[in-house]
PDB file of N, CA and C in Angstrom:
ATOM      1  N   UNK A   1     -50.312 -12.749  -3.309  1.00  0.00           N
ATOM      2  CA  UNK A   1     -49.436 -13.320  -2.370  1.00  0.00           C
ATOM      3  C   UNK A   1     -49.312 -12.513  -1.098  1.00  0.00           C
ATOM      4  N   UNK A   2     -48.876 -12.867  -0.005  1.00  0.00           N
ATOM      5  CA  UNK A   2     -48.531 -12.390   0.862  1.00  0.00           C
ATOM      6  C   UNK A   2     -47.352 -11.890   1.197  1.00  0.00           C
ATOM      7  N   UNK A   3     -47.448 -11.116   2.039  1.00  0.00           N
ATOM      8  CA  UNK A   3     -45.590 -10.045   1.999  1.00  0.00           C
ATOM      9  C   UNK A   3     -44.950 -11.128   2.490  1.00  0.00           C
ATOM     10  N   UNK A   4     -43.692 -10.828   2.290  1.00  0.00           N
ATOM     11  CA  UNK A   4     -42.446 -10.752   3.101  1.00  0.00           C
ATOM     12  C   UNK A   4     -41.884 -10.436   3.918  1.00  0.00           C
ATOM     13  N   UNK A   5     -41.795 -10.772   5.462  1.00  0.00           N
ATOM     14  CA  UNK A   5     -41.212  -9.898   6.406  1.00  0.00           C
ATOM     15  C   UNK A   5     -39.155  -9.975   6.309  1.00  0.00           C
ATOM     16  N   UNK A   6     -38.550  -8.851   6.247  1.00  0.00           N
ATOM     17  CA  UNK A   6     -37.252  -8.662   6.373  1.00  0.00           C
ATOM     18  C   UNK A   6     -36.958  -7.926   7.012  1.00  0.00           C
ATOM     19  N   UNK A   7     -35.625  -8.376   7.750  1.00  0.00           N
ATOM     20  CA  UNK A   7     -34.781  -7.385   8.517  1.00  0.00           C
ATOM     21  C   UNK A   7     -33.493  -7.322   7.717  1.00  0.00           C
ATOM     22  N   UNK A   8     -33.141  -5.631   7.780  1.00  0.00           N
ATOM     23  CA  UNK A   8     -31.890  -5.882   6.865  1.00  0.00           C
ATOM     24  C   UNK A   8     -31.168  -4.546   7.378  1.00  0.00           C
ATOM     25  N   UNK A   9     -29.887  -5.497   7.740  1.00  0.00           N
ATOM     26  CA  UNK A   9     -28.780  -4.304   8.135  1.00  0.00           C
ATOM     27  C   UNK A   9     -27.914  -3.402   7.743  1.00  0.00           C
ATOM     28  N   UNK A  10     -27.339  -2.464   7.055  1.00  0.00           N
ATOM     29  CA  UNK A  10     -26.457  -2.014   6.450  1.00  0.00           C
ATOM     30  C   UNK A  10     -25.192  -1.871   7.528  1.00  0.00           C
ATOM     31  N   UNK A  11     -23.975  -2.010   7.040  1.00  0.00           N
ATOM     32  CA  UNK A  11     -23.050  -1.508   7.592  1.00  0.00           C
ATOM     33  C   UNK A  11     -21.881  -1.193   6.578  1.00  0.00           C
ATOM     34  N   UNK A  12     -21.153  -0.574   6.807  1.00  0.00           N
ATOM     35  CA  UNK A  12     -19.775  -0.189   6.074  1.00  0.00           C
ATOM     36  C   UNK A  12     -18.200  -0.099   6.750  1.00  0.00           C
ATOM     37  N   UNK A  13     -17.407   0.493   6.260  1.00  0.00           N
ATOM     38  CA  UNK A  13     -16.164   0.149   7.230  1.00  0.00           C
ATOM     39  C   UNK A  13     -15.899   1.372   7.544  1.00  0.00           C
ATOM     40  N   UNK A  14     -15.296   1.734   9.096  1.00  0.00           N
ATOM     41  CA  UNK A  14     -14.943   2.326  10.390  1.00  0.00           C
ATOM     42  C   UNK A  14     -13.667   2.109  11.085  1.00  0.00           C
ATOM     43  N   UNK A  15     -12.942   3.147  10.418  1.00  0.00           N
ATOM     44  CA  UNK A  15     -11.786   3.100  10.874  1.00  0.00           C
ATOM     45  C   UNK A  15     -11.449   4.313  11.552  1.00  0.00           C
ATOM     46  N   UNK A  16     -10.464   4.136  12.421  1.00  0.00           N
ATOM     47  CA  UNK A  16      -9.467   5.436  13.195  1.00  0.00           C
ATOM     48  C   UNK A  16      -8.134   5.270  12.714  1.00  0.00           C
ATOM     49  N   UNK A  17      -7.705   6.271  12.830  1.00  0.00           N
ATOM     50  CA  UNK A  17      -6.196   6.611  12.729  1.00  0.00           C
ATOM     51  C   UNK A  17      -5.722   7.166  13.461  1.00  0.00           C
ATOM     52  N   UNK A  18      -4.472   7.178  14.873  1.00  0.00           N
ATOM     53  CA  UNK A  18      -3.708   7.601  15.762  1.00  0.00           C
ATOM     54  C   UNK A  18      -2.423   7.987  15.243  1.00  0.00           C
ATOM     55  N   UNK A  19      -2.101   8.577  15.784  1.00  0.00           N
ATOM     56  CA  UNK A  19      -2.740  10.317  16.415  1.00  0.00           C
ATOM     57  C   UNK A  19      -3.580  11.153  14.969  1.00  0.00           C
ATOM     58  N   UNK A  20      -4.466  11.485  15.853  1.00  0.00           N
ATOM     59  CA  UNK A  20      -5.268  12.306  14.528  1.00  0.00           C
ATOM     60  C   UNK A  20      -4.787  13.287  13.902  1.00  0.00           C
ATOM     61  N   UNK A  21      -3.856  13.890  14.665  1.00  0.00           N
ATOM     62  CA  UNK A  21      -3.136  14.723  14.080  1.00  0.00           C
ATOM     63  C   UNK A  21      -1.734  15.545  13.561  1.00  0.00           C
ATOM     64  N   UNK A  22      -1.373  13.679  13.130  1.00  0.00           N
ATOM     65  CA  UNK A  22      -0.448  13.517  12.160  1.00  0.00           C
ATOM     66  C   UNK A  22       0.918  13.492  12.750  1.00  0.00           C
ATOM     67  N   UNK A  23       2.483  13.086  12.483  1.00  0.00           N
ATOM     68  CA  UNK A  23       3.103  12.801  13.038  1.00  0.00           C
ATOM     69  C   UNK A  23       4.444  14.202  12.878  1.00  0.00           C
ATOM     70  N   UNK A  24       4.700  14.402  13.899  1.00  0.00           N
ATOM     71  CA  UNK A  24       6.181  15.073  13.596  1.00  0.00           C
ATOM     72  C   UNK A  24       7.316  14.404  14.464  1.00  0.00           C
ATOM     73  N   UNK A  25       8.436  14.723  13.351  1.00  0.00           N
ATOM     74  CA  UNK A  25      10.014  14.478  13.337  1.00  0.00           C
ATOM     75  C   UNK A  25      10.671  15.834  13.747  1.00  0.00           C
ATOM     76  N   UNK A  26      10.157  16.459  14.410  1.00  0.00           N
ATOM     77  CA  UNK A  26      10.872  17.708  14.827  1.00  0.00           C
ATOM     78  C   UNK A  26      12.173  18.106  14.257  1.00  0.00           C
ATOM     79  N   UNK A  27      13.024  18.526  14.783  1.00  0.00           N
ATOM     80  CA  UNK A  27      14.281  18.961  14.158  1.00  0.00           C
ATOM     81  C   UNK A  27      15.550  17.847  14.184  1.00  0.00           C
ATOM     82  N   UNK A  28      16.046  17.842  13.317  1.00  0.00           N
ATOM     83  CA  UNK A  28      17.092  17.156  13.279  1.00  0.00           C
ATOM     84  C   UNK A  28      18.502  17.541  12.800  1.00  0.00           C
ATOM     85  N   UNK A  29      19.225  16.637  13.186  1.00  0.00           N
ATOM     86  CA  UNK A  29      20.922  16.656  12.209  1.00  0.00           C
ATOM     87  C   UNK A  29      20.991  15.965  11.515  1.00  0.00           C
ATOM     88  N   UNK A  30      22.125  16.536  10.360  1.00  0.00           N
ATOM     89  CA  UNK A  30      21.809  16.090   9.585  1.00  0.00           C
ATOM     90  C   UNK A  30      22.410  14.707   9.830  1.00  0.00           C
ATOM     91  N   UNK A  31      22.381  13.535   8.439  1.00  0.00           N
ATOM     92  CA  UNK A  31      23.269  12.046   8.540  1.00  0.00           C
ATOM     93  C   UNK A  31      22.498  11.331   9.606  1.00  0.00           C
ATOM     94  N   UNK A  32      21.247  11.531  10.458  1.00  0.00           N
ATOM     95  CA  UNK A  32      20.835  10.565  10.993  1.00  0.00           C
ATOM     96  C   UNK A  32      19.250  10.830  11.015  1.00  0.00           C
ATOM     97  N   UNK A  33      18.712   9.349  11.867  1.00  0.00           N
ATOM     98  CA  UNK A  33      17.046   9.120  11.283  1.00  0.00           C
ATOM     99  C   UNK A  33      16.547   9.208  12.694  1.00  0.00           C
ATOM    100  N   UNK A  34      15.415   9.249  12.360  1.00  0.00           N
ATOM    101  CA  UNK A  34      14.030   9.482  13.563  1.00  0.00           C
ATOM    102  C   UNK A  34      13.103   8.868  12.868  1.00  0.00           C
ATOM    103  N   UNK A  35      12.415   7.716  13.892  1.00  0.00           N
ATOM    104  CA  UNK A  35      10.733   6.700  14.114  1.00  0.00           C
ATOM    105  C   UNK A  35       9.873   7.609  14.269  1.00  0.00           C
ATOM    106  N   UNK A  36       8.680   7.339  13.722  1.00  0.00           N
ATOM    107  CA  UNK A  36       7.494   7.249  14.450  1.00  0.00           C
ATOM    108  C   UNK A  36       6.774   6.488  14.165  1.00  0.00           C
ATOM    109  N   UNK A  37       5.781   6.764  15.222  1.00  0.00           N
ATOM    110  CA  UNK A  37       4.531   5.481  14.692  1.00  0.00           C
ATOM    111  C   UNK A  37       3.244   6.238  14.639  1.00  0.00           C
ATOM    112  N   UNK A  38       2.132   5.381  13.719  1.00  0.00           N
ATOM    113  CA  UNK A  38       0.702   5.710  13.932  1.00  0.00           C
ATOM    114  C   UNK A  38      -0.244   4.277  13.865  1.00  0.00           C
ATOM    115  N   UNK A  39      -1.543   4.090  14.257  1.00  0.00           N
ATOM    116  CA  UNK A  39      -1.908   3.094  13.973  1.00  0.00           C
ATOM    117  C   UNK A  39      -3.021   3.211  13.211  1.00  0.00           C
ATOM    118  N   UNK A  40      -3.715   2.404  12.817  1.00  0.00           N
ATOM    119  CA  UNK A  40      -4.810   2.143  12.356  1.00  0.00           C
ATOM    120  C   UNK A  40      -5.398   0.867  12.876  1.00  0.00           C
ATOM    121  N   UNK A  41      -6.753   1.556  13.250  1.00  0.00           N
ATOM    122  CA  UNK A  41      -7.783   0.475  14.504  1.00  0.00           C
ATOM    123  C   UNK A  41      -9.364   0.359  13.496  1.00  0.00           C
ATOM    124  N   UNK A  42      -9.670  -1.059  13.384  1.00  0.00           N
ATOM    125  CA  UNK A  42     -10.851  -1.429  12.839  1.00  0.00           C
ATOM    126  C   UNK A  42     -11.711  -1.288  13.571  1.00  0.00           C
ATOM    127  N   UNK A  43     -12.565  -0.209  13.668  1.00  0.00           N
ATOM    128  CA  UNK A  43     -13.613  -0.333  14.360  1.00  0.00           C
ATOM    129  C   UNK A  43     -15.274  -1.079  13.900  1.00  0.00           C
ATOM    130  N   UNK A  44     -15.264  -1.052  12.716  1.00  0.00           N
ATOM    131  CA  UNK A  44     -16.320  -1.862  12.039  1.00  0.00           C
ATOM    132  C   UNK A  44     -16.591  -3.280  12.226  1.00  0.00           C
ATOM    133  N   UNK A  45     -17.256  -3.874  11.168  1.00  0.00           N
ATOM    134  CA  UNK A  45     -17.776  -5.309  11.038  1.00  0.00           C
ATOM    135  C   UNK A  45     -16.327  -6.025  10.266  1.00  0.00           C
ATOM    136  N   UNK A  46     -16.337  -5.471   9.159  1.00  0.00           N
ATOM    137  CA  UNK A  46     -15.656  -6.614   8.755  1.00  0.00           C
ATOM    138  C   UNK A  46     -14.160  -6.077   8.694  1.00  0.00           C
ATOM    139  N   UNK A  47     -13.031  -6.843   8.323  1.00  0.00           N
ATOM    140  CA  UNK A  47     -11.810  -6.863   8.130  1.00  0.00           C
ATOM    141  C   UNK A  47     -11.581  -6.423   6.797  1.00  0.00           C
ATOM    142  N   UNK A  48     -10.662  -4.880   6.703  1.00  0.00           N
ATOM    143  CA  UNK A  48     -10.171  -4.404   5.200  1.00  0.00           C
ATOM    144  C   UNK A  48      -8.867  -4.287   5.420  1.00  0.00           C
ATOM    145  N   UNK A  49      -8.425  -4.169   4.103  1.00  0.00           N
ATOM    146  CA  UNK A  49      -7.124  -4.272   3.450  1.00  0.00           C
ATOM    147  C   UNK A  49      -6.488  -2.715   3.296  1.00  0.00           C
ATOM    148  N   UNK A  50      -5.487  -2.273   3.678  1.00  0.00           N
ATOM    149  CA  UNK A  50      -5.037  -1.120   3.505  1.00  0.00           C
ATOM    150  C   UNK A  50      -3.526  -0.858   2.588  1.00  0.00           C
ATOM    151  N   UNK A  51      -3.276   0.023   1.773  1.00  0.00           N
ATOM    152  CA  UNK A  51      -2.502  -0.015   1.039  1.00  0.00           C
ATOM    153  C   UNK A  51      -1.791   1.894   0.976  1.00  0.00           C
ATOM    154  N   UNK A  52      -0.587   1.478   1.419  1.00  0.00           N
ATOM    155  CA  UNK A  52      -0.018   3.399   1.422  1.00  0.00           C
ATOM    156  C   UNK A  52       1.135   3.064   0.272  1.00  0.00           C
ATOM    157  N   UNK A  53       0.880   4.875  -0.282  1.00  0.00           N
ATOM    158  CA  UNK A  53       1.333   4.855  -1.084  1.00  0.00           C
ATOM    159  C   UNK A  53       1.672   6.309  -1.231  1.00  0.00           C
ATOM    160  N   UNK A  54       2.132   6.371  -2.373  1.00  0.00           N
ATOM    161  CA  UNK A  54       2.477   8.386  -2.556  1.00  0.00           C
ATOM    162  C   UNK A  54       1.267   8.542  -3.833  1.00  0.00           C
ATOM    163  N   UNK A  55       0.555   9.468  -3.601  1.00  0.00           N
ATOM    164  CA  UNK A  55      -0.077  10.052  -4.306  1.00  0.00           C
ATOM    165  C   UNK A  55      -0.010  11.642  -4.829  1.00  0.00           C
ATOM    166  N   UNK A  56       1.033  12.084  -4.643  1.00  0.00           N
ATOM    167  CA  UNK A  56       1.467  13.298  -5.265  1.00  0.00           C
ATOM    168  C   UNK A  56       2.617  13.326  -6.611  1.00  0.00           C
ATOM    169  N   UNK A  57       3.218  11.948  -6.843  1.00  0.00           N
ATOM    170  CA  UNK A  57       3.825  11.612  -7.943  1.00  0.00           C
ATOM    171  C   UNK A  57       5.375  12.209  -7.015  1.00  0.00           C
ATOM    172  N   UNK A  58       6.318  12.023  -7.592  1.00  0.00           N
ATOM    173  CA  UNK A  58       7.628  12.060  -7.902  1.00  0.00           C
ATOM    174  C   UNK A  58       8.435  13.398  -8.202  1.00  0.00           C
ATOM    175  N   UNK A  59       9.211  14.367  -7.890  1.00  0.00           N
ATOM    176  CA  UNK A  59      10.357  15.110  -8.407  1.00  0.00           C
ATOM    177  C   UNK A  59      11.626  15.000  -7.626  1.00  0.00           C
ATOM    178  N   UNK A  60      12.189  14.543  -8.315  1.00  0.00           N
ATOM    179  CA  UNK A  60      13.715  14.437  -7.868  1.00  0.00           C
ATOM    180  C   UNK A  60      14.388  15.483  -6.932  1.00  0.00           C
ATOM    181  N   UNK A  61      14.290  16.685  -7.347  1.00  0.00           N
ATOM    182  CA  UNK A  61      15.098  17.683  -6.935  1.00  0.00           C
ATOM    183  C   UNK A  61      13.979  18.263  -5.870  1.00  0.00           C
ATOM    184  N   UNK A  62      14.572  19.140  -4.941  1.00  0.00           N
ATOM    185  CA  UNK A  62      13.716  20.083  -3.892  1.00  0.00           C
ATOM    186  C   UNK A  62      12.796  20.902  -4.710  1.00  0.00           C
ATOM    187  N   UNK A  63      11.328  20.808  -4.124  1.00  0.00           N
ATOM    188  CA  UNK A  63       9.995  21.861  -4.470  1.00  0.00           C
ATOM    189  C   UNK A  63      10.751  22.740  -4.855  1.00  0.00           C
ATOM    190  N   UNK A  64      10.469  23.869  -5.399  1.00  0.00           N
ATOM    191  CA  UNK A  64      10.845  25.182  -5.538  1.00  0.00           C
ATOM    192  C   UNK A  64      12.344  25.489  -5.656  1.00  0.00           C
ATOM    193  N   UNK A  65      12.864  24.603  -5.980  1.00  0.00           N
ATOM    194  CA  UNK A  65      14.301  25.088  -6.592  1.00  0.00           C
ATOM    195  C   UNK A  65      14.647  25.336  -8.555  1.00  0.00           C
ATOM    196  N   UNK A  66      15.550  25.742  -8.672  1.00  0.00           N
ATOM    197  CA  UNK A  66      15.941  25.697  -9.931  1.00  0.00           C
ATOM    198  C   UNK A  66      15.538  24.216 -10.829  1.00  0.00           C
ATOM    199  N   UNK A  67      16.245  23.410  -9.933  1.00  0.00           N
ATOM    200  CA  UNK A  67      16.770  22.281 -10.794  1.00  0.00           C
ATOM    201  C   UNK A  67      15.277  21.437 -10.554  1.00  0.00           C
ATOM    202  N   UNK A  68      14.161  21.220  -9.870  1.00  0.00           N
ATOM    203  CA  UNK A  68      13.359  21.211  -9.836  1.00  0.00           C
ATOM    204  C   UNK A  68      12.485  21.443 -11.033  1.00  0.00           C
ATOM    205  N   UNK A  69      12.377  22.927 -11.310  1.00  0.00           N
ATOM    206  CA  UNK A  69      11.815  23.633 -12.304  1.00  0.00           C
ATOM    207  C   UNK A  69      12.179  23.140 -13.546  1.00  0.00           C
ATOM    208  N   UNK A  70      12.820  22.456 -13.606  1.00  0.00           N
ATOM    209  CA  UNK A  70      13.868  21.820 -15.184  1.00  0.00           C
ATOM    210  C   UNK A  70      12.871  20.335 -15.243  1.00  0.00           C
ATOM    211  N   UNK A  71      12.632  19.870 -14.147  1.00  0.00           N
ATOM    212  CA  UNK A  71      12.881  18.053 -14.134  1.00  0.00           C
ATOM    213  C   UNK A  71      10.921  17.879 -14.429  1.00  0.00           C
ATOM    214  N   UNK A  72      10.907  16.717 -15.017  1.00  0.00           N
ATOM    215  CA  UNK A  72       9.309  16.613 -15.366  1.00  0.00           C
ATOM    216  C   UNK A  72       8.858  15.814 -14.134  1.00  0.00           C
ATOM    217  N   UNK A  73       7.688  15.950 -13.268  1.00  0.00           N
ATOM    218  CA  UNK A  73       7.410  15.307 -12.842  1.00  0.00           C
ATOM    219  C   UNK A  73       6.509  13.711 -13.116  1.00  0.00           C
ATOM    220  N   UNK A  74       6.672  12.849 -12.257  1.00  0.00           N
ATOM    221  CA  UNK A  74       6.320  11.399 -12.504  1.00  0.00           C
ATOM    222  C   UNK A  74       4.944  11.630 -11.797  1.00  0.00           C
ATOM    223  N   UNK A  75       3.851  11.450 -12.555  1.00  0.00           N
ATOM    224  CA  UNK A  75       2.381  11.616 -11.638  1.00  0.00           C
ATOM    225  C   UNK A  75       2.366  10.026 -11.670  1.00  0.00           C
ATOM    226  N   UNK A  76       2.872   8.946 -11.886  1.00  0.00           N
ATOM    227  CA  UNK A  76       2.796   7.769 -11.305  1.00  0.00           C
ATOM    228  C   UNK A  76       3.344   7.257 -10.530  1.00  0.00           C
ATOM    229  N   UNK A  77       4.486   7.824  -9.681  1.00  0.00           N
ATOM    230  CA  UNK A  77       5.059   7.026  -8.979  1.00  0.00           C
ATOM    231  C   UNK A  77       4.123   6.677  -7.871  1.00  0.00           C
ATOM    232  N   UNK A  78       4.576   5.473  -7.566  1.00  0.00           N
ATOM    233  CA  UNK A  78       3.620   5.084  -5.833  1.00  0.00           C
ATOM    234  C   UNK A  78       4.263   5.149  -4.667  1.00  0.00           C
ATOM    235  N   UNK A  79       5.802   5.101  -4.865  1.00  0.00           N
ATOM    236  CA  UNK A  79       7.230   4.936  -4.061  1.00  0.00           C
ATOM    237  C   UNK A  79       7.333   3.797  -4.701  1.00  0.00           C
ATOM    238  N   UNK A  80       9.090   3.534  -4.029  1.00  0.00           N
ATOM    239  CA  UNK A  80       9.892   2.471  -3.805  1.00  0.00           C
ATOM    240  C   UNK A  80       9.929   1.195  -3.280  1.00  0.00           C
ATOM    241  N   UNK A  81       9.814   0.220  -3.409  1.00  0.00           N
ATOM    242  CA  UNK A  81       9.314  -1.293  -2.750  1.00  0.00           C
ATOM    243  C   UNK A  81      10.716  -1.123  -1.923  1.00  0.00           C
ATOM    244  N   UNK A  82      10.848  -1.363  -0.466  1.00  0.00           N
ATOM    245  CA  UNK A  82      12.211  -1.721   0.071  1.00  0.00           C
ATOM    246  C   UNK A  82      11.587  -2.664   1.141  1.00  0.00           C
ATOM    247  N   UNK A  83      12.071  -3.670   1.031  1.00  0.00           N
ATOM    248  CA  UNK A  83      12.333  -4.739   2.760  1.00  0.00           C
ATOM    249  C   UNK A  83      10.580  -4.559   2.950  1.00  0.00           C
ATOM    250  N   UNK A  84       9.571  -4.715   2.809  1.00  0.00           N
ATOM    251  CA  UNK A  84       8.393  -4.768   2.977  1.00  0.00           C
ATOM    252  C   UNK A  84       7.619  -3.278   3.189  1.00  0.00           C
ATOM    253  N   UNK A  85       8.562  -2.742   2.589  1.00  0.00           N
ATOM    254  CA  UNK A  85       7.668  -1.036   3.166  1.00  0.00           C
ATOM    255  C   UNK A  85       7.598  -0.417   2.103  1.00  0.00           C
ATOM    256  N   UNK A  86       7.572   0.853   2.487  1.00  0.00           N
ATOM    257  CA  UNK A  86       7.716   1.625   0.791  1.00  0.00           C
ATOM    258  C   UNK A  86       8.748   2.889   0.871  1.00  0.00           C
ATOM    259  N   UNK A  87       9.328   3.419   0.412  1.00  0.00           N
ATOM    260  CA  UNK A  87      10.336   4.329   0.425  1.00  0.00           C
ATOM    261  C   UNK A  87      10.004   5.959  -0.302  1.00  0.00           C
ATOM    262  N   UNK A  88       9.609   7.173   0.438  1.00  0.00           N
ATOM    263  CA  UNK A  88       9.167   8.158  -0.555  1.00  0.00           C
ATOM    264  C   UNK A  88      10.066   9.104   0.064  1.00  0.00           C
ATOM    265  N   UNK A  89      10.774   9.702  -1.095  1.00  0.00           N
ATOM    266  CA  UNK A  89      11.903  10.622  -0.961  1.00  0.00           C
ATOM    267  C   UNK A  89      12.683  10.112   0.399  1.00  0.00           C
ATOM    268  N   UNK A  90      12.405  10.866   1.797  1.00  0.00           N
ATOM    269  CA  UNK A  90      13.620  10.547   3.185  1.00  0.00           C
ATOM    270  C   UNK A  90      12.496   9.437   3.888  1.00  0.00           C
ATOM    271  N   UNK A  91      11.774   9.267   3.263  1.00  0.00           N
ATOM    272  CA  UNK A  91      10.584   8.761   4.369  1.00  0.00           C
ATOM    273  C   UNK A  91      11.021   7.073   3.937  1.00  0.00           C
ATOM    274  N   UNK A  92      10.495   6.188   4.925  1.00  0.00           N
ATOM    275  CA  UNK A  92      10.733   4.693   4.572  1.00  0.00           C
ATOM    276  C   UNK A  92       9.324   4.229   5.413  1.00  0.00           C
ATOM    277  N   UNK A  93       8.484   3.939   4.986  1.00  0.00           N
ATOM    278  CA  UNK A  93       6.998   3.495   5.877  1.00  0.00           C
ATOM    279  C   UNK A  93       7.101   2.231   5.917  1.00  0.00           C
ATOM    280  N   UNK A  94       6.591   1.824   6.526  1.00  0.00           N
ATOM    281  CA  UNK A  94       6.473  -0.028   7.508  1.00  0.00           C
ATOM    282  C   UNK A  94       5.425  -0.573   8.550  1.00  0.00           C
ATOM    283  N   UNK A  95       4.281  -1.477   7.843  1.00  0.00           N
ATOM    284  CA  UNK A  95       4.356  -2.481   6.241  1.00  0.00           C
ATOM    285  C   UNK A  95       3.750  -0.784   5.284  1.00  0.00           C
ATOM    286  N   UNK A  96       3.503  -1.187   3.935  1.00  0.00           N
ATOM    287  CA  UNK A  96       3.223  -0.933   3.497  1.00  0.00           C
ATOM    288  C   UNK A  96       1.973  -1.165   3.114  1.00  0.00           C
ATOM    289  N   UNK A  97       1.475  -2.234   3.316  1.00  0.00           N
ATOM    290  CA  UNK A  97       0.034  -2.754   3.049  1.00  0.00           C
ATOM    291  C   UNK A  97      -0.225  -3.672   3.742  1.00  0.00           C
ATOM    292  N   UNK A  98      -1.250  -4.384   4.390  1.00  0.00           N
ATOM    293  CA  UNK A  98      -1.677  -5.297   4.937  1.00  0.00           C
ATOM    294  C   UNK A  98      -3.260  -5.626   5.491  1.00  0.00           C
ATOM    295  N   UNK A  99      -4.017  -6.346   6.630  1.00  0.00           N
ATOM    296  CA  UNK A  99      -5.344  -6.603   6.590  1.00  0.00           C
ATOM    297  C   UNK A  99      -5.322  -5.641   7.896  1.00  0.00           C
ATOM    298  N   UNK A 100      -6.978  -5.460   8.400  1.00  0.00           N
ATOM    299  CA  UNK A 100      -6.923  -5.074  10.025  1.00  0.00           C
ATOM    300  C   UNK A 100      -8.009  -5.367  10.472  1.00  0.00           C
ATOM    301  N   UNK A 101      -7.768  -6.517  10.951  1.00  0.00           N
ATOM    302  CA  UNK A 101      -9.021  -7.586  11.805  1.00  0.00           C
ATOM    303  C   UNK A 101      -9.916  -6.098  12.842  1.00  0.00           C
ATOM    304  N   UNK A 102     -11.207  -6.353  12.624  1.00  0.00           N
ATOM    305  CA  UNK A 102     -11.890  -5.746  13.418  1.00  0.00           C
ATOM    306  C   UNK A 102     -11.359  -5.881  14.814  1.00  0.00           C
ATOM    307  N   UNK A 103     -11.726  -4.544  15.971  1.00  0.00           N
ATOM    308  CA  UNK A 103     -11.161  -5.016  17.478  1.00  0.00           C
ATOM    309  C   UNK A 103     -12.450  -5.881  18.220  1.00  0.00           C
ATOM    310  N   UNK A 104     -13.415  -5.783  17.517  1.00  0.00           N
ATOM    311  CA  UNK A 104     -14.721  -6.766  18.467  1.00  0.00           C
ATOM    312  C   UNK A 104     -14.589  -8.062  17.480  1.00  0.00           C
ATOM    313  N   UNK A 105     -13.670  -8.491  16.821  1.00  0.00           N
ATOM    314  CA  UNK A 105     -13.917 -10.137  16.276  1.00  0.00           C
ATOM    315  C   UNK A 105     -11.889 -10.075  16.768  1.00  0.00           C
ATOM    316  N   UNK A 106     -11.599  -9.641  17.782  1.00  0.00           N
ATOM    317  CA  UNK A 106     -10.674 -10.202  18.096  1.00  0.00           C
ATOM    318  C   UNK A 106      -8.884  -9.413  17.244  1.00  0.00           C
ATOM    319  N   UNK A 107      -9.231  -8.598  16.603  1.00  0.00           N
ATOM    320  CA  UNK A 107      -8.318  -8.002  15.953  1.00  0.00           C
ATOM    321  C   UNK A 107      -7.639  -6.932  16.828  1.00  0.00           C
ATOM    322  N   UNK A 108      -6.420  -6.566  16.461  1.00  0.00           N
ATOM    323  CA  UNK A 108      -5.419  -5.270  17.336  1.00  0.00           C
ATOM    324  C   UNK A 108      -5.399  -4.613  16.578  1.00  0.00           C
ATOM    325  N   UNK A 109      -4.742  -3.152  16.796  1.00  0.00           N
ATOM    326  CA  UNK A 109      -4.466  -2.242  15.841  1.00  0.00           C
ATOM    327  C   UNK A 109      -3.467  -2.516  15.098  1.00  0.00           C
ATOM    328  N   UNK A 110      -3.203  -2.239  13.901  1.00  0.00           N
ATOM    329  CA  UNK A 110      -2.044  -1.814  12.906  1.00  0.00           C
ATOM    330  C   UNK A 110      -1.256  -1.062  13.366  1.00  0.00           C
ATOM    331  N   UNK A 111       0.171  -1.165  13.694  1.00  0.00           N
ATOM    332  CA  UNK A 111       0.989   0.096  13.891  1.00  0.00           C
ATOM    333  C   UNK A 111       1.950   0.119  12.473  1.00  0.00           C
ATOM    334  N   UNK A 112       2.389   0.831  12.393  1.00  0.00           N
ATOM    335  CA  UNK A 112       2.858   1.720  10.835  1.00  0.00           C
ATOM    336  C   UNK A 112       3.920   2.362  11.379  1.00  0.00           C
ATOM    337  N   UNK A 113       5.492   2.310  11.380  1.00  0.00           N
ATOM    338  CA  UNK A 113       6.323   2.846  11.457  1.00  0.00           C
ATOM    339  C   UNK A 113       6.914   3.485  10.438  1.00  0.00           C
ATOM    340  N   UNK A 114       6.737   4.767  10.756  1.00  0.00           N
ATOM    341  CA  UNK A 114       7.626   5.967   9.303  1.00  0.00           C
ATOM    342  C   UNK A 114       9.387   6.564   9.660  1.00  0.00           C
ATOM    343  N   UNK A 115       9.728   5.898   9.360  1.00  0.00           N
ATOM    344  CA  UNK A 115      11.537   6.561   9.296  1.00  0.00           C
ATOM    345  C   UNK A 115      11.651   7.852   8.903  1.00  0.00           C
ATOM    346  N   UNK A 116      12.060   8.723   9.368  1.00  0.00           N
ATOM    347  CA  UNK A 116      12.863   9.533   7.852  1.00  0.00           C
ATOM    348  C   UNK A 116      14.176   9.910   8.547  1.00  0.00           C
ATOM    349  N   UNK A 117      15.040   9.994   7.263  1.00  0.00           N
ATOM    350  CA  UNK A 117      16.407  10.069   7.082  1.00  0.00           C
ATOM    351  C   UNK A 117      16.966  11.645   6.783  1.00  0.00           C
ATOM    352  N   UNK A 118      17.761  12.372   8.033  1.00  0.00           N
ATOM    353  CA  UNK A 118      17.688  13.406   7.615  1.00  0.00           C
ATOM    354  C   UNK A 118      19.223  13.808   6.459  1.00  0.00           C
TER     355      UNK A 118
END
């Protein structure tokens, strides 16, 4: 037989994240909260699904305290479901999951608002 001629493309997914280098809440008082934001921009072909979560598990009490040292930690927690976001320890993130249309088929960035409560 005779060959086959093919063209064949690979691609995968290409994303950014703003600011690259990560967000601070500077100092605060206590009893009140501070925003920020970051986004996430599709730079690839196709449209993916993103999902935040806590991946360090759960302890109730402050790192390195006594009462800490007592309490077992939860290596499953993911956070808290609240109002469409997710809730980890002071932090409250918003959405929590959703799609992010490529920016060359017409898509915007994701912005992601993180609370925390001091």
């Amino acid at each position: 037989g005779n060959p086959i001629k093919l063209n064949v493309s690979s691609v995968f997914s290409k994303f950014r994240v703003l600011p690259q280098k990560g967000i601070s809440f500077g100092a605060l008082v206590y009893d009140t909260q501070k925003s920020r934001t970051f986004d996430i921009i599709n730079q690839g072909e196709f449209e993916f699904e993103y999902k935040i979560e806590c991946i360090s598990g759960r302890i109730g009490s402050r790192p390195g305290t006594a009462a800490a040292r007592k309490e077992v930690a939860d290596p499953d927690f993911k956070g808290e479901d609240v109002d469409g976001g997710i809730k980890i320890g002071q932090f409250v993130v918003k959405p929590a999951s959703g799609t992010v249309v490529p920016v060359k088929h017409g898509g915007q960035k994701e912005t992601i608002t993180v609370e925390f409560s001091a």
